[in-house]
Protein backbone atom coordinates (compact mmCIF):
# COMPACT_ATOMS: atom_id res chain seq x y z
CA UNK A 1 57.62 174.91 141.44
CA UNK A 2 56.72 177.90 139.13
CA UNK A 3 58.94 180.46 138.43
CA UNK A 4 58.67 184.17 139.61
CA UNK A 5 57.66 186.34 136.29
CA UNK A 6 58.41 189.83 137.11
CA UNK A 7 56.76 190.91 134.12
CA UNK A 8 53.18 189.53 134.37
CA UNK A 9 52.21 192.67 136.89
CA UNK A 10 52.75 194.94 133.35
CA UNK A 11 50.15 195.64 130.92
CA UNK A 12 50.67 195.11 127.33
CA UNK A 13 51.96 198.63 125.94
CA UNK A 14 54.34 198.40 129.16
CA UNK A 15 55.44 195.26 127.92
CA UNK A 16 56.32 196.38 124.63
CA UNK A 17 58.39 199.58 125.72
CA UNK A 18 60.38 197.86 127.94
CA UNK A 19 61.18 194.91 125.45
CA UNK A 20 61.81 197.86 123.01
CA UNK A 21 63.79 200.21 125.53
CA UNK A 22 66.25 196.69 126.01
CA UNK A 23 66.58 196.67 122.44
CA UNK A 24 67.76 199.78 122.21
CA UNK A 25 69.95 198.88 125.26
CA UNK A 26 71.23 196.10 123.53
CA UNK A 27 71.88 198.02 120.51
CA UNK A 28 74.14 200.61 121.91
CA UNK A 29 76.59 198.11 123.76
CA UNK A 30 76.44 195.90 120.65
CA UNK A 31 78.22 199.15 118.54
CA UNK A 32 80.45 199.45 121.53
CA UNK A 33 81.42 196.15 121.70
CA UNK A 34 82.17 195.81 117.85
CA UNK A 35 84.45 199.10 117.68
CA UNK A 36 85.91 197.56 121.24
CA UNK A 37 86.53 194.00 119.76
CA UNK A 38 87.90 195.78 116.75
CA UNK A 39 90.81 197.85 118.50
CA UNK A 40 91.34 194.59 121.19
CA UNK A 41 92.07 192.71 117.73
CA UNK A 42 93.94 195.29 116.29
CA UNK A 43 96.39 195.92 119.15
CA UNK A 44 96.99 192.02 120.30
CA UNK A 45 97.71 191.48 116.16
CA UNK A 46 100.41 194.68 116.32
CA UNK A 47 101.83 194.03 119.95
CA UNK A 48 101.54 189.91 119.37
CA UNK A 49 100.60 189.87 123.08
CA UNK A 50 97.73 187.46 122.29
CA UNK A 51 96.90 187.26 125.90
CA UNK A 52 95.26 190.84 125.32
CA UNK A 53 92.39 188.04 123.61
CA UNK A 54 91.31 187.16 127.04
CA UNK A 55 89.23 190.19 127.09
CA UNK A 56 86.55 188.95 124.27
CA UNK A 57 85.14 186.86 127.26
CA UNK A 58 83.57 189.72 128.67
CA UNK A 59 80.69 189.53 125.93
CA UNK A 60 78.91 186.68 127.84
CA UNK A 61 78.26 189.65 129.66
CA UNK A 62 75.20 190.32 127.85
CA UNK A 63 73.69 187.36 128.27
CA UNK A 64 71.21 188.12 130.91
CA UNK A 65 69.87 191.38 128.52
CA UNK A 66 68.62 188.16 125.79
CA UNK A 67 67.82 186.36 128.07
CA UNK A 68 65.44 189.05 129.67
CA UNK A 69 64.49 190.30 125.85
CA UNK A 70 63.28 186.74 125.51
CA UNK A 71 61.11 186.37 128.73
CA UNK A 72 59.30 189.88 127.30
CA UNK A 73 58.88 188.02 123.76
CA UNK A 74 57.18 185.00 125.12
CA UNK A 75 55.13 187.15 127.75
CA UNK A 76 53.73 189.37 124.59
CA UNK A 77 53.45 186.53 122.65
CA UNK A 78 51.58 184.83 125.40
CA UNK A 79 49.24 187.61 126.23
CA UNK A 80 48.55 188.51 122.33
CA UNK A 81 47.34 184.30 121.93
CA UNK A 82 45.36 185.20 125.23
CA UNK A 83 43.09 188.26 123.74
């Protein structure tokens, strides 16, 4: 069974700005994350209530943004062997 590609519909430049537009995406909630991480650390360390910890789990939640970046990269990458 082959899988759906929502992405094979777009042309090449639309391609591209949405891989880069994820990036950017990814970018932002990566500089939240950090400074988020940061203070989580900071406060379990000065409260020692290291169930505050628990938290850091939530940054599987940008697994399906790779995952996504990576379907654009092999789509490109596919259509630029193709031409």
């Amino acid at each position: 069974m082959k899988k759906n590609n929502p992405f094979e519909n777009k042309s090449l430049e639309e391609l591209k700005a949405t891989k880069a537009k994820y990036q950017k995406i990814v970018a932002v909630f990566t500089g939240l994350m950090t400074v988020a991480v940061i203070v989580i650390v900071y406060v379990a360390i000065t409260t020692k209530n290291w169930a505050q910890l628990a938290t850091l789990g939530a940054i599987g939640a940008f697994l399906p943004m790779f995952i996504s970046i990576q379907a654009l990269d092999k789509e490109i990458k596919r259509r630029e062997q193709n031409n």
